[in-house]
C-alpha atoms as a PDB file:
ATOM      1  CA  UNK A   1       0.000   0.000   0.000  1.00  0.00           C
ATOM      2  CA  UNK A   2       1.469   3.736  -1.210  1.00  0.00           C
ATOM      3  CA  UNK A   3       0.585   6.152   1.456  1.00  0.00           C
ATOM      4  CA  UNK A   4       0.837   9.512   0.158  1.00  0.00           C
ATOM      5  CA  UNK A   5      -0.239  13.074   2.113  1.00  0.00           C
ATOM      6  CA  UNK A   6      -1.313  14.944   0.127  1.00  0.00           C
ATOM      7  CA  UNK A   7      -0.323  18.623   1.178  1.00  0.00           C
ATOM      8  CA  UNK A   8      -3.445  21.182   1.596  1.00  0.00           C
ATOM      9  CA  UNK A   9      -4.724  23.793  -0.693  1.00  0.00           C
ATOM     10  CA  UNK A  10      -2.466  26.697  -1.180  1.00  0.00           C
ATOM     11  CA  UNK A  11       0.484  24.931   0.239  1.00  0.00           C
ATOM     12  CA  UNK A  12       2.462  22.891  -2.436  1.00  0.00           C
ATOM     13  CA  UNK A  13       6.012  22.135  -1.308  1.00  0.00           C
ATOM     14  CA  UNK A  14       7.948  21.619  -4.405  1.00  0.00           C
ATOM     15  CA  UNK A  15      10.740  18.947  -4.416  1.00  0.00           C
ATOM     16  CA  UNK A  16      14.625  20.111  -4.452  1.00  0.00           C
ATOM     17  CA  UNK A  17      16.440  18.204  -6.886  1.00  0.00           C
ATOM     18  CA  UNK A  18      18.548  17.457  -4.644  1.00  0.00           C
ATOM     19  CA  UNK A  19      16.409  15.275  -2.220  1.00  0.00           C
ATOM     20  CA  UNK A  20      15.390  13.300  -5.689  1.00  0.00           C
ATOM     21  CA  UNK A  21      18.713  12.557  -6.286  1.00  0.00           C
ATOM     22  CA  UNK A  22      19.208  11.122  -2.788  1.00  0.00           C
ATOM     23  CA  UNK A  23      15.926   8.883  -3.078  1.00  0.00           C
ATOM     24  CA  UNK A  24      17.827   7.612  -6.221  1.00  0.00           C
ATOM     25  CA  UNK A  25      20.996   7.293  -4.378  1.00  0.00           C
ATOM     26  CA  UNK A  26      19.854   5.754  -1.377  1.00  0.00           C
ATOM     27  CA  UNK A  27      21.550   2.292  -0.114  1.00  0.00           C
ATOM     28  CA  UNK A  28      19.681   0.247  -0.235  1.00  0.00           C
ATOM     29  CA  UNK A  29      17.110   1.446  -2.403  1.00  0.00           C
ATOM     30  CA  UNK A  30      13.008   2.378  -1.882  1.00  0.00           C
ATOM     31  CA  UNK A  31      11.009   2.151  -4.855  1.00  0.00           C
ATOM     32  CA  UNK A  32       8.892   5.280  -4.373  1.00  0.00           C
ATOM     33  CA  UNK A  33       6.397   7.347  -6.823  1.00  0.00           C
ATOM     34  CA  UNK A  34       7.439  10.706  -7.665  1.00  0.00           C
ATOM     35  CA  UNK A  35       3.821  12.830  -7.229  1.00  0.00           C
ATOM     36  CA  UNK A  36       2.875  15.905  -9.098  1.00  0.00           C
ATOM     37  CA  UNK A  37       0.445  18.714  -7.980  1.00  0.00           C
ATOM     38  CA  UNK A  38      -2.295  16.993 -10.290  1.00  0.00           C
ATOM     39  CA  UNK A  39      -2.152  13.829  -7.598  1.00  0.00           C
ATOM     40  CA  UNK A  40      -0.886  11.809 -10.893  1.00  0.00           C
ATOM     41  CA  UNK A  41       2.182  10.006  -9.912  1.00  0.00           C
ATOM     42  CA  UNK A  42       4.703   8.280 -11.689  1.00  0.00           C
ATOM     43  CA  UNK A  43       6.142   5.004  -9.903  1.00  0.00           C
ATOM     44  CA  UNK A  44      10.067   4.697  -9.482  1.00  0.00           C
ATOM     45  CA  UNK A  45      10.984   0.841  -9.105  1.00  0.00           C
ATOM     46  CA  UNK A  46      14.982   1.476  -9.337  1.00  0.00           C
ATOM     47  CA  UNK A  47      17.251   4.102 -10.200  1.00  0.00           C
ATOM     48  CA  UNK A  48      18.223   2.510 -13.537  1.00  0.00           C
ATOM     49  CA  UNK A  49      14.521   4.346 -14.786  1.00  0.00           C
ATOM     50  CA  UNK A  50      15.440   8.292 -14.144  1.00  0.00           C
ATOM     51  CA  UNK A  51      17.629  10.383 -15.283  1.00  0.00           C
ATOM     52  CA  UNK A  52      18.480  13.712 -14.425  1.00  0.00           C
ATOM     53  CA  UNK A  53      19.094  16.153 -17.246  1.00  0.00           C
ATOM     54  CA  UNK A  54      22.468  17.873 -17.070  1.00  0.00           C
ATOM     55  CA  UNK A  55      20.783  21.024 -16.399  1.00  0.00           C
ATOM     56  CA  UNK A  56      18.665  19.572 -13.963  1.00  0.00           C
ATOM     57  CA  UNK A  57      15.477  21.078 -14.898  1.00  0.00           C
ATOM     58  CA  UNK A  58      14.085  18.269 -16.451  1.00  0.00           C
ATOM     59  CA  UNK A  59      13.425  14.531 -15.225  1.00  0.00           C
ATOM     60  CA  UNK A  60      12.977  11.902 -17.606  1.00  0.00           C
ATOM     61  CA  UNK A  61      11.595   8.680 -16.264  1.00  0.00           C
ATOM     62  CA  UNK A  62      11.090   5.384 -17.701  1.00  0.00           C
ATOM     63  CA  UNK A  63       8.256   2.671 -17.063  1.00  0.00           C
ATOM     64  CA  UNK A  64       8.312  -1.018 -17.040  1.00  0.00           C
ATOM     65  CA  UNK A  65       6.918  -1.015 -21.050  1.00  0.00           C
ATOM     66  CA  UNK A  66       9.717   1.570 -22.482  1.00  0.00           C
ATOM     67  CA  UNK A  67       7.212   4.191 -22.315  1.00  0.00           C
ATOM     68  CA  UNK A  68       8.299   7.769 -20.704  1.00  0.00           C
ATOM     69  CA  UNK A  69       7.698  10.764 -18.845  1.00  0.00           C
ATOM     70  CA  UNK A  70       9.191  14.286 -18.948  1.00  0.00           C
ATOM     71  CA  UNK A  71       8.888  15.657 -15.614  1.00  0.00           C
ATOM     72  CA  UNK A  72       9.823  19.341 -14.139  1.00  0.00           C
ATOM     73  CA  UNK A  73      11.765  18.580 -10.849  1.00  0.00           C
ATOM     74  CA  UNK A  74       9.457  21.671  -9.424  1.00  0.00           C
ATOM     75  CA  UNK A  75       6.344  20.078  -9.980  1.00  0.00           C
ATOM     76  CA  UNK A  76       7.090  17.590  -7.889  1.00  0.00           C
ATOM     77  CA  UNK A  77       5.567  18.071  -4.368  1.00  0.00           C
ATOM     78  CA  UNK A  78       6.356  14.912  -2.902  1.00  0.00           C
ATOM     79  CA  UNK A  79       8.390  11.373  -2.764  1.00  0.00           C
ATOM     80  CA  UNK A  80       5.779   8.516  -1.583  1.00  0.00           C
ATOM     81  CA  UNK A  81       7.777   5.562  -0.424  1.00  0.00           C
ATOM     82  CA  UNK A  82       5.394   2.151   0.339  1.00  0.00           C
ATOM     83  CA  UNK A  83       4.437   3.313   3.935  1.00  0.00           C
ATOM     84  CA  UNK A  84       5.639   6.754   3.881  1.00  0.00           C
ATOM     85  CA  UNK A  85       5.998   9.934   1.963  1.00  0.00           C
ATOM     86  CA  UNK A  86       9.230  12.322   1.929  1.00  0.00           C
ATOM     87  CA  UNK A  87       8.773  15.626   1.526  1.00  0.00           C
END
């Protein structure tokens, strides 16, 4: 089960690259979803699946099928790891 919270109206926290990059990094590591201010969220199962343009505006993030998404690292507003979230 994901458990996610979401944050309340008027007060979206937007993810620092940074903290994405140490979810990625992390030993061992947590699949987690990366969630957007939409509530859509886009599931990580390993590092392997993102990468981190080298200007680091954009995230690109691959599924299980080869399919894609572009993401904006300040979208994001939070990390959901199975039975917590990161914020």
């Amino acid at each position: 089960m994901w458990l996610t919270r979401r944050p309340t109206r008027g007060m979206l926290c937007h993810m620092r690259i940074e903290a994405i990059e140490e979810a990625l990094h992390a030993t061992p590591f947590a699949p987690f979803r990366i969630v957007l201010p939409s509530d859509r969220s886009v599931p990580v199962p390993h590092a392997d699946f993102v990468s981190i343009a080298p200007n680091r505006k954009w995230l690109l993030v691959w599924d299980k099928r080869g399919g894609w998404s572009l993401l904006d690292p300040a979208l994001v507003v939070q990390l959901a790891f199975n039975g917590a979230g990161k914020r």
